[in-house]
N, C-alpha and C. Protein backbone atom coordinates (compact mmCIF):
# COMPACT_ATOMS: atom_id res chain seq x y z
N UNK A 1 -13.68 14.20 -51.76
CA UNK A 1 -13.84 15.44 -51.03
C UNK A 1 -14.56 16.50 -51.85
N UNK A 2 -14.92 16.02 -52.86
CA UNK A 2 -16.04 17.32 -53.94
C UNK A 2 -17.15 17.46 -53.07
N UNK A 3 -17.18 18.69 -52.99
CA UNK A 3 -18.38 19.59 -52.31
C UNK A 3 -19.92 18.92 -52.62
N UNK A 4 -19.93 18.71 -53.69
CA UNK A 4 -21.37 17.96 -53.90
C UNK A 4 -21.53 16.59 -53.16
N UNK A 5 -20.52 15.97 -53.32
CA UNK A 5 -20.76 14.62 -52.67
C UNK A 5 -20.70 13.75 -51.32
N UNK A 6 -19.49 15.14 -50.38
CA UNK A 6 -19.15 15.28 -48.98
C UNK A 6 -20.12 16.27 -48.94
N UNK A 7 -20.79 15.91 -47.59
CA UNK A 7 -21.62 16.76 -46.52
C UNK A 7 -20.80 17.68 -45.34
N UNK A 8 -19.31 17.17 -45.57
CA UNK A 8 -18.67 18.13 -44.28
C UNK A 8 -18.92 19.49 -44.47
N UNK A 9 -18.56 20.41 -43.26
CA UNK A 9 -18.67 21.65 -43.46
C UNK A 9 -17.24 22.09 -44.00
N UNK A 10 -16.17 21.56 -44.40
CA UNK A 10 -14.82 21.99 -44.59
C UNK A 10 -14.74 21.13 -46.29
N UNK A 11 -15.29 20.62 -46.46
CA UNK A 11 -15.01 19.87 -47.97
C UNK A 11 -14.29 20.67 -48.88
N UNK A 12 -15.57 21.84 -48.77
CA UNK A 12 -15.27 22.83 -49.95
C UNK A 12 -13.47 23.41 -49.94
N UNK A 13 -13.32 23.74 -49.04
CA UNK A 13 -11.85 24.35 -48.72
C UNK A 13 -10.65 22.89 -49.10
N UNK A 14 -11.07 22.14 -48.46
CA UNK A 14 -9.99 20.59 -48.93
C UNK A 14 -9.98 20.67 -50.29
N UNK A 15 -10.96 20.75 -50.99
CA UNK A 15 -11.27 20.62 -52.49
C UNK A 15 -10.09 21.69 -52.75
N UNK A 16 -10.64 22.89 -52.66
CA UNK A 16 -9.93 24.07 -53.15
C UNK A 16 -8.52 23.93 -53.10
N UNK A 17 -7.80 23.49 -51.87
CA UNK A 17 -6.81 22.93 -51.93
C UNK A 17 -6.11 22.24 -52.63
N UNK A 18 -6.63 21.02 -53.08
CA UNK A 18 -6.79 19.74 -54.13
C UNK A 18 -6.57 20.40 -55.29
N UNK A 19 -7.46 20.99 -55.60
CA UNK A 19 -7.47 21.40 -56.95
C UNK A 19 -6.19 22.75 -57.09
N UNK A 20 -5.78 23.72 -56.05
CA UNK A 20 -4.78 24.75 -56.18
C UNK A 20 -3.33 23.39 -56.39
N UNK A 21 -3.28 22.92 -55.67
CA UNK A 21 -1.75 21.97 -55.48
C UNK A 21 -1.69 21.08 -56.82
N UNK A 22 -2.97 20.35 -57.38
CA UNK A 22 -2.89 19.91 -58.81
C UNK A 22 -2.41 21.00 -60.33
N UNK A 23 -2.94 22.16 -59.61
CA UNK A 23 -2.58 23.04 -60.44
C UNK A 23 -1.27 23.86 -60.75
N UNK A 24 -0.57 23.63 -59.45
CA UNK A 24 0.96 23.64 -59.35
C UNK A 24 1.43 22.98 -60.02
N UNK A 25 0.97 21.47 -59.62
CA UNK A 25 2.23 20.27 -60.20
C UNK A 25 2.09 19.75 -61.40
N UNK A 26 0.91 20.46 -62.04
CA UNK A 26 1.00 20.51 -63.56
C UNK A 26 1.42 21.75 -64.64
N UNK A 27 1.77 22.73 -63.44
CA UNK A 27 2.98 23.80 -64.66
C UNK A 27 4.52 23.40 -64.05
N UNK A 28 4.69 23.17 -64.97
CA UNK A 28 5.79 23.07 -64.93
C UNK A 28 7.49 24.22 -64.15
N UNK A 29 7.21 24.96 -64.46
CA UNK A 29 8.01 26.01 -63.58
C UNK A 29 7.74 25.62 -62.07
N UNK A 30 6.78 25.93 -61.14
CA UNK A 30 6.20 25.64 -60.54
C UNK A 30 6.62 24.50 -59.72
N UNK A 31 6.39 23.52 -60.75
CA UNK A 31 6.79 22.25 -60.01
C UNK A 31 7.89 22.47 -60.13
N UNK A 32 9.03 22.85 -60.83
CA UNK A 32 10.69 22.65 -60.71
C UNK A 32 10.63 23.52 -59.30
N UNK A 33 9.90 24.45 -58.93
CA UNK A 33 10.48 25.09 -57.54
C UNK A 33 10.32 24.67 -56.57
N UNK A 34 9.07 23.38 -56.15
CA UNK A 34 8.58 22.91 -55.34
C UNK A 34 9.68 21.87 -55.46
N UNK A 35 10.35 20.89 -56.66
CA UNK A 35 11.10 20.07 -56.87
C UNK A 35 12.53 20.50 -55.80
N UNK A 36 12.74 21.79 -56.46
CA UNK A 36 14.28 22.22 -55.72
C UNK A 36 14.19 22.90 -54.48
N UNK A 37 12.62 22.61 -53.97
CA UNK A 37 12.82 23.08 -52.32
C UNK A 37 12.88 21.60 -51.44
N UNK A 38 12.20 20.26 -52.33
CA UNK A 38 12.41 19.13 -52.06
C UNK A 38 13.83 18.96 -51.65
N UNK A 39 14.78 18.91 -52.91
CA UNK A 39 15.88 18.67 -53.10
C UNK A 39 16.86 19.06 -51.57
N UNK A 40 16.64 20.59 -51.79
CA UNK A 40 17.14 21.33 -50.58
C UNK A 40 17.07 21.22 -49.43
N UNK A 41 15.54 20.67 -48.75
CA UNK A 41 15.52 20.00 -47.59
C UNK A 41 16.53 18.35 -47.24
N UNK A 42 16.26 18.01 -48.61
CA UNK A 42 16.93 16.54 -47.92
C UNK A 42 17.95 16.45 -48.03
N UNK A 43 18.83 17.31 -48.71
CA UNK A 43 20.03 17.65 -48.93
C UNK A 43 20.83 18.33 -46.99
N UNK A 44 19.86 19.61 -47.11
CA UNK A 44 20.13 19.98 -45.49
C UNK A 44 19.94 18.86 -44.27
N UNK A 45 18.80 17.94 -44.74
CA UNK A 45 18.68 16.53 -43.81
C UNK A 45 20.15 15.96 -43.28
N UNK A 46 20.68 15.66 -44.68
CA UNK A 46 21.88 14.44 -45.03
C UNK A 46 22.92 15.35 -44.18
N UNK A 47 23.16 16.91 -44.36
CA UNK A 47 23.95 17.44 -43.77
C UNK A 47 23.93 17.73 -42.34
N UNK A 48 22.80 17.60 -41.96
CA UNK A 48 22.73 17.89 -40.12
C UNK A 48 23.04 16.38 -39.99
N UNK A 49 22.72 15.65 -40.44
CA UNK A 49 22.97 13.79 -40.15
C UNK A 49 24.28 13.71 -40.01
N UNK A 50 25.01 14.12 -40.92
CA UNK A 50 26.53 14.07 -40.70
C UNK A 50 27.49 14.96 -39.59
N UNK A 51 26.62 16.38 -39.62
CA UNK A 51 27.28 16.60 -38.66
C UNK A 51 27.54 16.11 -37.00
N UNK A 52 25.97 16.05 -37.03
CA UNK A 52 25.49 15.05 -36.00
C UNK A 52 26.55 13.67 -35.60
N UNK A 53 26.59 13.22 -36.33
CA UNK A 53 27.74 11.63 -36.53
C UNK A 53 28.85 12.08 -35.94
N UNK A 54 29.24 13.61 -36.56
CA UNK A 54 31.03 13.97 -36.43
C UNK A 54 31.23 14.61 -35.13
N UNK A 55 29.83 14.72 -34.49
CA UNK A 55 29.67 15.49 -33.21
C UNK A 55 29.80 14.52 -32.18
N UNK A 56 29.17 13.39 -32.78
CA UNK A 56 28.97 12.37 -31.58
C UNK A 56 30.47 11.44 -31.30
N UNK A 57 30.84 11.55 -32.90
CA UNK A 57 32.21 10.85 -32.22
C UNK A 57 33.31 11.44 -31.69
N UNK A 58 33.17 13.08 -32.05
CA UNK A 58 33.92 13.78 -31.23
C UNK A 58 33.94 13.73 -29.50
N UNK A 59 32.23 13.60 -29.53
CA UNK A 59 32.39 13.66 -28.08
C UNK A 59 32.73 12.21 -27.58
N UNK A 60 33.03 11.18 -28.23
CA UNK A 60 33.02 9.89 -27.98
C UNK A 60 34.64 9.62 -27.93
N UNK A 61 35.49 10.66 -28.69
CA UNK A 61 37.16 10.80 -28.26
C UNK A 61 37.28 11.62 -27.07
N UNK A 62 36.44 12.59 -26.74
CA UNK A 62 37.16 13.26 -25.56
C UNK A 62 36.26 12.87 -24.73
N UNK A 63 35.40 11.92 -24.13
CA UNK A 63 35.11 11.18 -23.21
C UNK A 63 36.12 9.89 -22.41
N UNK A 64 36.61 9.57 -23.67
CA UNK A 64 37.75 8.47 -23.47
C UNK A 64 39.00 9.30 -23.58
N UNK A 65 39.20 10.48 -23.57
CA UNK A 65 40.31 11.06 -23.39
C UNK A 65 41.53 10.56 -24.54
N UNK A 66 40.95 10.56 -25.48
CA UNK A 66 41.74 10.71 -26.79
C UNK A 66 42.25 11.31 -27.66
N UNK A 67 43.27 12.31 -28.39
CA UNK A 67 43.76 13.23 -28.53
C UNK A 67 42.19 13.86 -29.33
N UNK A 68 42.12 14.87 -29.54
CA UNK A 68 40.78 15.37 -30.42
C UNK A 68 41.69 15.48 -31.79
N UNK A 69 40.71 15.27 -33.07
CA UNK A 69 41.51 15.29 -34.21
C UNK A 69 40.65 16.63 -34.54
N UNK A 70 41.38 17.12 -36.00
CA UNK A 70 41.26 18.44 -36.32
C UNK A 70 39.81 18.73 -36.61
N UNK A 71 39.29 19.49 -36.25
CA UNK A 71 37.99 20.39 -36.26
C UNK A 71 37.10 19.65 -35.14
N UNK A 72 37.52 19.25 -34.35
CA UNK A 72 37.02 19.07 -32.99
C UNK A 72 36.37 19.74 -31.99
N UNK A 73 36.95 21.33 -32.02
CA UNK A 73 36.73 22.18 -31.53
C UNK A 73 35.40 22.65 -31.47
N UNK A 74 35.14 23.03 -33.04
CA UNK A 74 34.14 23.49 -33.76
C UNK A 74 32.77 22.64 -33.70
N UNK A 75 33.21 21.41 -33.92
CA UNK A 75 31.93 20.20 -33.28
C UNK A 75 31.55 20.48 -31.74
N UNK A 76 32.44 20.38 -30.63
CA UNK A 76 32.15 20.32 -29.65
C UNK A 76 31.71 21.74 -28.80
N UNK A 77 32.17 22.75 -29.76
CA UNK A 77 31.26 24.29 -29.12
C UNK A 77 29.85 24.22 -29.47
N UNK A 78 29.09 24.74 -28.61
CA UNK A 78 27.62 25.16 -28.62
C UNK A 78 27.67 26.17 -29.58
N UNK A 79 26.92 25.76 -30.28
CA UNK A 79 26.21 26.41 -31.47
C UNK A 79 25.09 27.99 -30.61
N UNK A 80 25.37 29.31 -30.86
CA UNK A 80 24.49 30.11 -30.58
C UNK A 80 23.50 30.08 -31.35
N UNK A 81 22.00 30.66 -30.92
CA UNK A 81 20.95 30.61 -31.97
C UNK A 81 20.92 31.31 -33.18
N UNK A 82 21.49 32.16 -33.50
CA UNK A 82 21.99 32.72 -34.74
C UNK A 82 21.18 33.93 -35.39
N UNK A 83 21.27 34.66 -35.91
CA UNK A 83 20.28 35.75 -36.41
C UNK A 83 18.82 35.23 -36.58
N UNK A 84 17.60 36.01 -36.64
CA UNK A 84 16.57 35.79 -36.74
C UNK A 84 16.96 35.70 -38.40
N UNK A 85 15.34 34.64 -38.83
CA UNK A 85 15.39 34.45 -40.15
C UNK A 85 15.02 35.76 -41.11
N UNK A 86 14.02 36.24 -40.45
CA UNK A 86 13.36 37.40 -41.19
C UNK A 86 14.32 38.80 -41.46
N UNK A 87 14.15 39.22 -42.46
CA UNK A 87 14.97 40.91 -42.37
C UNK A 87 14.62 41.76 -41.38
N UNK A 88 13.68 41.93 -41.22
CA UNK A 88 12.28 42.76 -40.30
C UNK A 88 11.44 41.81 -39.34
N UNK A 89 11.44 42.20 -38.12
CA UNK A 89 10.55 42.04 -37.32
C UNK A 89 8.52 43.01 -37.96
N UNK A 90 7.84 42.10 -38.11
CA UNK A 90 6.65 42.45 -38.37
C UNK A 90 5.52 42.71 -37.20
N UNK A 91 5.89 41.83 -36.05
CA UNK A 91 4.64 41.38 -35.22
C UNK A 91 5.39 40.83 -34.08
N UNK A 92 4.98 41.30 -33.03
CA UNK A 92 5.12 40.42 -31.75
C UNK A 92 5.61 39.01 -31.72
N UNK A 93 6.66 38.11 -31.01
CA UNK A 93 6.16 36.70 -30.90
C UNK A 93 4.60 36.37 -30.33
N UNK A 94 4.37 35.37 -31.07
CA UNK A 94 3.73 34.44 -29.55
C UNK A 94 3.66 34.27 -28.45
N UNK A 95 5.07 33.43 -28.24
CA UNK A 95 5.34 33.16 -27.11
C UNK A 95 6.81 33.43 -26.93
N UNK A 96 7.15 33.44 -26.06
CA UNK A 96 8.93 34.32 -25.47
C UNK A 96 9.69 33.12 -25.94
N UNK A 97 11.11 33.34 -26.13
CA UNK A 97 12.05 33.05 -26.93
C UNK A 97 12.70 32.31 -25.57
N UNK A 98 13.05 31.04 -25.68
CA UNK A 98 13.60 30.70 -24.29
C UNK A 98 14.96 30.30 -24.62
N UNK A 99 15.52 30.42 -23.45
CA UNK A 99 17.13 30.36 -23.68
C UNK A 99 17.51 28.50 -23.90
N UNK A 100 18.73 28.27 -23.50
CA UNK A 100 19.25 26.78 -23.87
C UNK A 100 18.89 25.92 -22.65
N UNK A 101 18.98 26.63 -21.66
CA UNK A 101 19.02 25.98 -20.48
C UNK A 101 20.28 25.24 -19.94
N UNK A 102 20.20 24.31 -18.95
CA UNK A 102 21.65 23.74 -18.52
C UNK A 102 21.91 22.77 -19.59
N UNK A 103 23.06 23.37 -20.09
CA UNK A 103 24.20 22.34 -21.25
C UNK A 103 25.03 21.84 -20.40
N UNK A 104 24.94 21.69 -19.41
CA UNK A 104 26.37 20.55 -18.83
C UNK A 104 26.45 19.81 -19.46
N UNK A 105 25.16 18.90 -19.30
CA UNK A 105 24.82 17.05 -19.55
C UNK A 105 25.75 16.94 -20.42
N UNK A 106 25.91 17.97 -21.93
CA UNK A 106 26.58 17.56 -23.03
C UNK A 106 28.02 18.18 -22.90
N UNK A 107 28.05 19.12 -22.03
CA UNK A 107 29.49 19.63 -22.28
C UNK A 107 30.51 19.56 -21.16
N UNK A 108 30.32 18.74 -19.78
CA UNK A 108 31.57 18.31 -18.92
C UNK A 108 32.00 17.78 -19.48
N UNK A 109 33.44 17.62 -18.80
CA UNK A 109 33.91 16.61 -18.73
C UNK A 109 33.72 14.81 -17.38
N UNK A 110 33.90 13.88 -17.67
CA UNK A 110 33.75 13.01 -16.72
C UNK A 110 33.90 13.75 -15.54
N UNK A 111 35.19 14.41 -14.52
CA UNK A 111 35.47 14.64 -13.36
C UNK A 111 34.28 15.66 -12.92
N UNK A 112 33.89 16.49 -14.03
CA UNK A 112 33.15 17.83 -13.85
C UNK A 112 31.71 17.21 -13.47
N UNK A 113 31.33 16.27 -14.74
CA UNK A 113 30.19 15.78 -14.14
C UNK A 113 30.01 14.75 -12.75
N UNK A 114 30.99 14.58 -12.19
CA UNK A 114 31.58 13.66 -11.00
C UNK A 114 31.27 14.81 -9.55
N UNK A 115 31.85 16.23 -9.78
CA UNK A 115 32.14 17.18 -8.66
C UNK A 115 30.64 17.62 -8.92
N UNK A 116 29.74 18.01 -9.83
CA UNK A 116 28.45 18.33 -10.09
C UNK A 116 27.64 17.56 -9.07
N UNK A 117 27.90 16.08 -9.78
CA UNK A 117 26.85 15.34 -8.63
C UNK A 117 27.14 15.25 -7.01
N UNK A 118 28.03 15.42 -6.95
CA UNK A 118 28.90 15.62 -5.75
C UNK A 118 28.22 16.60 -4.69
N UNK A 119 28.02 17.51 -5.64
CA UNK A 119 27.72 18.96 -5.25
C UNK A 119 26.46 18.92 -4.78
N UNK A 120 25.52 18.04 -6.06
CA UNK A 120 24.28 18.23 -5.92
C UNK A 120 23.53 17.04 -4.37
N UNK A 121 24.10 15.96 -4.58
CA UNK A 121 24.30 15.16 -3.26
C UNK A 121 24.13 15.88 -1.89
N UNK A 122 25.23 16.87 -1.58
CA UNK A 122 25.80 17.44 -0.31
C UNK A 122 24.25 18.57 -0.41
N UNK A 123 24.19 19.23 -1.94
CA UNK A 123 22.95 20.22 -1.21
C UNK A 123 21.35 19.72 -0.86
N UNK A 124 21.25 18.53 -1.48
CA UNK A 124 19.85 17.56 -1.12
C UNK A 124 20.11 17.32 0.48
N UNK A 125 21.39 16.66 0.62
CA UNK A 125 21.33 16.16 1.80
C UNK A 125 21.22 17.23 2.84
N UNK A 126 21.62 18.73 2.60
CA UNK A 126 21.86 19.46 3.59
C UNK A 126 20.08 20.27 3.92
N UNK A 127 19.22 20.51 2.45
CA UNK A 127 18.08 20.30 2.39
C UNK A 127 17.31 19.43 3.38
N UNK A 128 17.51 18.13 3.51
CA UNK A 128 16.71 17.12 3.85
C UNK A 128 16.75 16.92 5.25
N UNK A 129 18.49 17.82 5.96
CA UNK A 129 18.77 18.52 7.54
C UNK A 129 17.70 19.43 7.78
N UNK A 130 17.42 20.30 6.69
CA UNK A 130 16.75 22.01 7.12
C UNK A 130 15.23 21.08 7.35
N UNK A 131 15.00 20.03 6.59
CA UNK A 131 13.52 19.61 6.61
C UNK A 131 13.34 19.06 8.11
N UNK A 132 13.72 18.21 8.18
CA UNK A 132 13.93 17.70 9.26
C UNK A 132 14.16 18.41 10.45
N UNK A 133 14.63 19.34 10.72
CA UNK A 133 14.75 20.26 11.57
C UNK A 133 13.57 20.83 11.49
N UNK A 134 12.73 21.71 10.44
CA UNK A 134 11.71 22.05 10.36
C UNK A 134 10.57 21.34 10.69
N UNK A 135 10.52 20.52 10.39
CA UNK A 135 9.38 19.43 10.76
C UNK A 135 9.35 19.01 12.41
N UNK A 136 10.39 18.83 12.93
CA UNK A 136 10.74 18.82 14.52
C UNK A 136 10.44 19.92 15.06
N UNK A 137 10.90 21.16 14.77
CA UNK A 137 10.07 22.42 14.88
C UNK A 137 8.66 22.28 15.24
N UNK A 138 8.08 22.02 14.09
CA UNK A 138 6.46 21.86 13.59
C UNK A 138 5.67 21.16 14.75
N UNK A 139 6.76 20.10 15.06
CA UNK A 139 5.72 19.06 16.20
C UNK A 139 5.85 19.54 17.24
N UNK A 140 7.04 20.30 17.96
CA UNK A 140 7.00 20.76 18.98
C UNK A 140 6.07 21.79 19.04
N UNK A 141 5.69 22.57 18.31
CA UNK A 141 4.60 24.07 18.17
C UNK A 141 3.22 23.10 18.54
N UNK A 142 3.24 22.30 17.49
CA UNK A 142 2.13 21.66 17.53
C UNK A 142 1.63 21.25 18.89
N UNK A 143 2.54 20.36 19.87
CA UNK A 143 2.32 19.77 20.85
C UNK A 143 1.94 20.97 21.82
N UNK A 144 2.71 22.13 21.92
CA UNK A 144 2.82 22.95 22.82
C UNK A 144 1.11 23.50 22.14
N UNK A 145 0.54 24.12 21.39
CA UNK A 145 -0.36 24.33 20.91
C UNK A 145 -1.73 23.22 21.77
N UNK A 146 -1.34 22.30 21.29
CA UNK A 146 -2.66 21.17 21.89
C UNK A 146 -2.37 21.01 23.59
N UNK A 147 -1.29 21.27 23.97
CA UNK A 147 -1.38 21.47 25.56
C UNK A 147 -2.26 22.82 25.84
N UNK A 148 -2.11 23.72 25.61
CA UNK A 148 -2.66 25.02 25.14
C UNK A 148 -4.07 24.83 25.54
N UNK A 149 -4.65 24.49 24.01
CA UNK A 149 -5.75 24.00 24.37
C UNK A 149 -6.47 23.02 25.20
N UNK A 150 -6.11 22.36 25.41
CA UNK A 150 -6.23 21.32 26.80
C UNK A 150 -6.62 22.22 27.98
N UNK A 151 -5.69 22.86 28.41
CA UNK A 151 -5.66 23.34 29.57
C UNK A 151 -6.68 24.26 29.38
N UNK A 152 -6.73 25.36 28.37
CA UNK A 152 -8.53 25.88 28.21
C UNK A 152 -9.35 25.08 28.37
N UNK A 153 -9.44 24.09 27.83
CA UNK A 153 -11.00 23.56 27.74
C UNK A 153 -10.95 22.98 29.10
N UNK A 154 -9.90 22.60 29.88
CA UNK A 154 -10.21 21.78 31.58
C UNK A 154 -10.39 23.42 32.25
N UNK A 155 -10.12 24.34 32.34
CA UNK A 155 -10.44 25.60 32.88
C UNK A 155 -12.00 25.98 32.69
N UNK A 156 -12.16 26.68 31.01
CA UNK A 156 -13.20 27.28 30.66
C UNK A 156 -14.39 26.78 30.48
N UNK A 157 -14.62 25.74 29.66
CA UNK A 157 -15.29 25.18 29.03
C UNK A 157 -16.39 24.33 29.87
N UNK A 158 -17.40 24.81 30.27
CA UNK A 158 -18.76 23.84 30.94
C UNK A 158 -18.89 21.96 30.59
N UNK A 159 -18.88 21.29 31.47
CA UNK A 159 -19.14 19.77 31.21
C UNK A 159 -19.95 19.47 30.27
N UNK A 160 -19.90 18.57 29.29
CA UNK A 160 -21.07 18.32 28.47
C UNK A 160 -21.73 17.45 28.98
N UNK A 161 -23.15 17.10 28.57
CA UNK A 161 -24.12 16.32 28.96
C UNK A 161 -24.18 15.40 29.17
N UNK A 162 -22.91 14.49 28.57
CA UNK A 162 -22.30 13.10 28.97
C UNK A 162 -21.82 13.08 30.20
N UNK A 163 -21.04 13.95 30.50
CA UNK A 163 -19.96 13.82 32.02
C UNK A 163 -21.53 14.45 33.11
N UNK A 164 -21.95 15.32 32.90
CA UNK A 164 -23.12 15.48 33.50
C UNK A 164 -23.96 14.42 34.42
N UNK A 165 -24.09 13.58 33.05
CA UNK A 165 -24.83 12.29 33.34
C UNK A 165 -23.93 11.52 34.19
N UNK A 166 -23.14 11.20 33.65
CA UNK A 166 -22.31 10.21 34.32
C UNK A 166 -22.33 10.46 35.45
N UNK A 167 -21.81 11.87 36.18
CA UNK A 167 -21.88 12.33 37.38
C UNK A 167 -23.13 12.20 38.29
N UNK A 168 -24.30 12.64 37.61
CA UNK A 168 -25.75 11.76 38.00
C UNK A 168 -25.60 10.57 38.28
N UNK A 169 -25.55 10.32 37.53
CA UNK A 169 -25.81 8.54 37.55
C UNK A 169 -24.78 8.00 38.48
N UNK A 170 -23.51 8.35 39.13
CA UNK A 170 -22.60 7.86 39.86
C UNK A 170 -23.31 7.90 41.27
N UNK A 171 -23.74 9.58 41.00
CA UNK A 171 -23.87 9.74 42.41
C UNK A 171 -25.50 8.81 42.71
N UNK A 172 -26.23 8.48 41.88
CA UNK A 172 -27.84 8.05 41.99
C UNK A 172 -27.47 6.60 42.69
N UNK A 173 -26.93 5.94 41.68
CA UNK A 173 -26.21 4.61 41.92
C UNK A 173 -25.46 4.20 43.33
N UNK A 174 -24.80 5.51 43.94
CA UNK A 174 -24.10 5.34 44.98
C UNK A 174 -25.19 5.59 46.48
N UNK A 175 -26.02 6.78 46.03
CA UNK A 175 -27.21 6.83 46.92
C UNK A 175 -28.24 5.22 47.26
N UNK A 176 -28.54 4.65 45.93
CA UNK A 176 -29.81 3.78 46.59
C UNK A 176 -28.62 2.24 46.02
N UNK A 177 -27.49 2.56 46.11
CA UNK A 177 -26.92 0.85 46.30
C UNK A 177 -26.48 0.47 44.76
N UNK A 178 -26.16 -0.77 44.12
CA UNK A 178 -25.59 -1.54 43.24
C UNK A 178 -26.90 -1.32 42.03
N UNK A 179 -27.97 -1.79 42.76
CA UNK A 179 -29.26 -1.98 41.82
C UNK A 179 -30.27 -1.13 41.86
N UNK A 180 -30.26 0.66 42.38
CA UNK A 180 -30.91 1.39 42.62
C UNK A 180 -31.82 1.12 43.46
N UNK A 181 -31.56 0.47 44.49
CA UNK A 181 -32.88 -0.15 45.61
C UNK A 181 -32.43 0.35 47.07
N UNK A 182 -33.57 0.72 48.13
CA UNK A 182 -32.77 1.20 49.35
C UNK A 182 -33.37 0.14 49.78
C-alpha cells in the first residue's frame, strides 16, 4: 500500500494509517493501553456470555414452572437503557433513539402468551368480517354504478357505425330478398 507503488487514490491515507498503528505498537506504554482495552473487551464478552446463560435458564425454570432460585428476579427484569455514555450532550443525534418495542415474546408467561394469541385470532378474524362486508359493499356500488351507465348510454348516446350498418344492411337484405336480387 506505499504511495509510490499503489496507483489508488486512497493509498496514501492506508499507508498513513499503517505506519501511525506500527508506531503505537512499538512504544510501549501505548501498546499496554491498547493491550488493557483488549483485555477489557473480552473480559466484558465472557461476562454478557454468562449472564446471558443465567438468563436463559432462568427463563427455562419459569417456563416449566419451577420454583425460581435466588437472583431470578434480577435476570428476568428488563434491563432499562441506562444513562447516556457521554457527560455532555455535544451534537444532535442522527437518528431518533427508538424505544424496546413489544417485549412480550420474552416476558409472558405460557397462559399470557395463550390469551395474546387468542386475542389476536378474534381481532384478524373480526377484521376479515369488516373486509368482507366492505368488499360486498364495493360490488354492490359497483353494479348499481354500471347499471347507471347502461341506462345512459341506451338513452343518450347516438348508434355507432356498426349498429348503423347492420340496420342498413338488415333492412337492404330484407328489401331485394336472401341474395340482394328482386
Amino acid at each position: 500500500v506505499h504511495p509510490d507503488k499503489c496507483d489508488h487514490e486512497q493509498a496514501k491515507e492506508a499507508f498513513d494509517l499503517i505506519h501511525k498503528a506500527h508506531k503505537e505498537l512499538q512504544d510501549p506504554v501505548q501498546r499496554r493501553v491498547l493491550d488493557d482495552k483488549r483485555e477489557e473487551a473480552e473480559v466484558l464478552k465472557m461476562v454478557r456470555k454468562q449472564r446471558l446463560e443465567a438468563r436463559e435458564a432462568a427463563l427455562w425454570r419459569q417456563t416449566r414452572g419451577l420454583p425460581p432460585e435466588e437472583g431470578d428476579e434480577k435476570l428476568l427484569d428488563i434491563e432499562d437503557d441506562g444513562p447516556p455514555s457521554q457527560t455532555s450532550q455535544t451534537s444532535f443525534a442522527k437518528t431518533a433513539q427508538t424505544g424496546r418495542g413489544d417485549t412480550s415474546g420474552w416476558t409472558d408467561t405460557p397462559a399470557q402468551a395463550k390469551d395474546r394469541a387468542a386475542q389476536k385470532y378474534i381481532e384478524s378474524y373480526e377484521a376479515t368480517l369488516r373486509l368482507e362486508a366492505s368488499e360486498a359493499q364495493a360490488k354492490a356500488a359497483a353494479e348499481k354504478t354500471a347499471k347507471m351507465v347502461d341506462s345512459y348510454n341506451d338513452r343518450q348516446r347516438p348508434k355507432t357505425l356498426l349498429e348503423m350498418h347492420q340496420v342498413w344492411s338488415d333492412a337492404a337484405h330484407g328489401a331485394f330478398g336472401a341474395r340482394g336480387v328482386r
